[in-house]
N, C-alpha and C. Protein backbone atom coordinates (compact mmCIF):
# COMPACT_ATOMS: atom_id res chain seq x y z
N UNK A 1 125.54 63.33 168.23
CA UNK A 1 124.83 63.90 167.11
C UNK A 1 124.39 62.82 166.13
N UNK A 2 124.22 62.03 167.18
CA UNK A 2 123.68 60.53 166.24
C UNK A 2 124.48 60.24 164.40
N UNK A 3 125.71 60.37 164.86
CA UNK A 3 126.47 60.04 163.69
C UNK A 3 127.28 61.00 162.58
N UNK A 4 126.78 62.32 163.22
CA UNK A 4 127.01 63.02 162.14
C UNK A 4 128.21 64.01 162.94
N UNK A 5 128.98 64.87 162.26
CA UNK A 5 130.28 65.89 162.90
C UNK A 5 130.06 66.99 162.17
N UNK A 6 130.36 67.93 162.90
CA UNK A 6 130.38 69.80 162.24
C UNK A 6 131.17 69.79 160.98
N UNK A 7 131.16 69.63 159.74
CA UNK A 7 131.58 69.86 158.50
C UNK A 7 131.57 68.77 157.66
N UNK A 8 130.84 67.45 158.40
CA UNK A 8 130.28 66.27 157.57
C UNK A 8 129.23 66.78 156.10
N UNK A 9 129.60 65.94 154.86
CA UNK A 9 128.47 66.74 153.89
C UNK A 9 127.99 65.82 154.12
N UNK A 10 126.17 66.45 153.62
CA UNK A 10 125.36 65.38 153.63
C UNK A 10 124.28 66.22 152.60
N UNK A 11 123.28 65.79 152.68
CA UNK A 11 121.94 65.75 152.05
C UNK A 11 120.82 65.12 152.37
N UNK A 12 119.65 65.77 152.23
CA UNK A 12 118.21 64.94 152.45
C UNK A 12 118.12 63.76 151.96
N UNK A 13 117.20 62.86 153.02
CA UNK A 13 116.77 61.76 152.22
C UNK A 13 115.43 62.26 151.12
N UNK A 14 115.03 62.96 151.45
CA UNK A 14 113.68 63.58 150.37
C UNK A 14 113.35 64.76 150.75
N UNK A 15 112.32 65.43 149.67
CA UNK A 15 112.49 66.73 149.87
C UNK A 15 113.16 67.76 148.38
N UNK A 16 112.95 69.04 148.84
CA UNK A 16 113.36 69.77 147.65
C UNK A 16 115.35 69.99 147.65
N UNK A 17 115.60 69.66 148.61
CA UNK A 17 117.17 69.55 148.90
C UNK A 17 117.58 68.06 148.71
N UNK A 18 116.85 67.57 148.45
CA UNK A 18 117.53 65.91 148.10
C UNK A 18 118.60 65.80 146.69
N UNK A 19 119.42 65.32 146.96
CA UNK A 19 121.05 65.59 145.97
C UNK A 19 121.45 66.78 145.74
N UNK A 20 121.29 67.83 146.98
CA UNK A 20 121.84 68.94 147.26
C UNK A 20 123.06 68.83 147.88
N UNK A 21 124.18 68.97 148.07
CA UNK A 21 125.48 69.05 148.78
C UNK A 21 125.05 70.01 149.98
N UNK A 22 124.98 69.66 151.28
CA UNK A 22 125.03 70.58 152.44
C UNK A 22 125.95 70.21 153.51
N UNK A 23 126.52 71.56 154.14
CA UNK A 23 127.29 71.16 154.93
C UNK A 23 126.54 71.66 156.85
N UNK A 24 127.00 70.35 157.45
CA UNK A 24 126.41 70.13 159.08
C UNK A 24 127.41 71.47 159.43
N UNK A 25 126.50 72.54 160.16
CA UNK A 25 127.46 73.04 160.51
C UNK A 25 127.35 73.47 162.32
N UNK A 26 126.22 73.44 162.72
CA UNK A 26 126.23 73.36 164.33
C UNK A 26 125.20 72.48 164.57
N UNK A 27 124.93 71.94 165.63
CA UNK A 27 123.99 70.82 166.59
C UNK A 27 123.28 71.88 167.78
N UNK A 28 121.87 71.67 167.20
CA UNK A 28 121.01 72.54 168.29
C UNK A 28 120.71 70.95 169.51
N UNK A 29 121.32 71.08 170.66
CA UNK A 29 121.32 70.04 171.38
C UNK A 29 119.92 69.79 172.11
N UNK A 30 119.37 71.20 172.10
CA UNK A 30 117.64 71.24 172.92
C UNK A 30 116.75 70.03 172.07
N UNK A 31 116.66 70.52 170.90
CA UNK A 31 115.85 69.60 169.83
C UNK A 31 116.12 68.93 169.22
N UNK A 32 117.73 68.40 168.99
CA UNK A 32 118.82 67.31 168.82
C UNK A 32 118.49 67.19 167.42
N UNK A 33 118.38 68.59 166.14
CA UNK A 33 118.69 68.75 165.44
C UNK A 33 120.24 69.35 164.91
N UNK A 34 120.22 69.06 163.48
CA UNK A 34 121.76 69.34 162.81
C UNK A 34 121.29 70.57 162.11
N UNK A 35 121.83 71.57 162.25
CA UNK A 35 121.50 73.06 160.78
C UNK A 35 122.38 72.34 159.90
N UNK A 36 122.40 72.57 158.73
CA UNK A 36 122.76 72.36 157.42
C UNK A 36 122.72 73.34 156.65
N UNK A 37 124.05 73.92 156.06
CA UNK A 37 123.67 75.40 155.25
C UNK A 37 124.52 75.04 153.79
N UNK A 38 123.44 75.16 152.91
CA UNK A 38 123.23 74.83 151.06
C UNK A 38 123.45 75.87 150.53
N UNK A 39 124.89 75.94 149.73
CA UNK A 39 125.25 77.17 149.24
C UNK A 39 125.73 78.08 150.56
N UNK A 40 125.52 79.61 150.13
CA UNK A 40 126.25 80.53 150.50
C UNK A 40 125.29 81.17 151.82
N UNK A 41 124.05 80.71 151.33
CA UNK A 41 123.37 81.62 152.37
C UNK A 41 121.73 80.97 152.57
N UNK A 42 121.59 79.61 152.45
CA UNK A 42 120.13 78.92 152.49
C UNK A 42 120.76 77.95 153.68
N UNK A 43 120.39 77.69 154.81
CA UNK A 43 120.26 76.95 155.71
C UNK A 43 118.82 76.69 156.31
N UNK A 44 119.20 75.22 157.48
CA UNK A 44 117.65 74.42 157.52
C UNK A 44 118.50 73.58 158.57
N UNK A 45 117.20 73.57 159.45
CA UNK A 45 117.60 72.41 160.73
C UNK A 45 116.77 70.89 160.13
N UNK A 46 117.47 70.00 160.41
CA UNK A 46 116.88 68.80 160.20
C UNK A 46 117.28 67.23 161.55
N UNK A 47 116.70 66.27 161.58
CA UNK A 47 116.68 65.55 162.25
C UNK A 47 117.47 64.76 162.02
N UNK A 48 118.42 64.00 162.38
CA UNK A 48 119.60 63.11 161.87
C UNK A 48 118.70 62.49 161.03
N UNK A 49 117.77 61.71 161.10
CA UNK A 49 116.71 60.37 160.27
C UNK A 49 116.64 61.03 158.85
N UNK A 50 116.79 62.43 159.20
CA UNK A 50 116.27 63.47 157.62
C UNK A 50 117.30 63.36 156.53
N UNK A 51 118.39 62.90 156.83
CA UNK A 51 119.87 62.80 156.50
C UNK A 51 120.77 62.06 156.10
N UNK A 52 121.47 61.94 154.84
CA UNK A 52 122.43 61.13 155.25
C UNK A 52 123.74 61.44 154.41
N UNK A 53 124.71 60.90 154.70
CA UNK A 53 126.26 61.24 154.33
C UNK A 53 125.75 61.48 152.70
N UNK A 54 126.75 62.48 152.43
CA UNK A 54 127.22 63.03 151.20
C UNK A 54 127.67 61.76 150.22
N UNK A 55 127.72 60.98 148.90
CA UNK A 55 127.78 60.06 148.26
C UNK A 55 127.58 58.57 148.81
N UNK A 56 126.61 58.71 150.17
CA UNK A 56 126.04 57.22 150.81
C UNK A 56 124.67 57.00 149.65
């Protein structure tokens, strides 16, 4: 998953979610995207490159 694990936080590198807290929570392996779900009920697939660790 090119670096990343199921409950890693992270956040956008840019974008309207950038210094959002999200948590990785499954790996779609077809399109070798991460979902990421912000808050309680807003989720979004993104590309590892889209991403990076929570206070990196």
């Amino acid at each position: 998953m090119d670096g990343f694990e199921i409950g890693d936080g992270v956040t956008t590198v840019d974008g309207p979610m950038k210094g959002v807290y999200g948590t990785v929570v499954w790996f779609y392996e077809e399109k070798q995207q991460l979902l990421v779900r912000f808050g309680a009920s807003q989720q979004m697939y993104y590309a590892a490159k889209e991403l990076k660790r929570w206070g990196d």
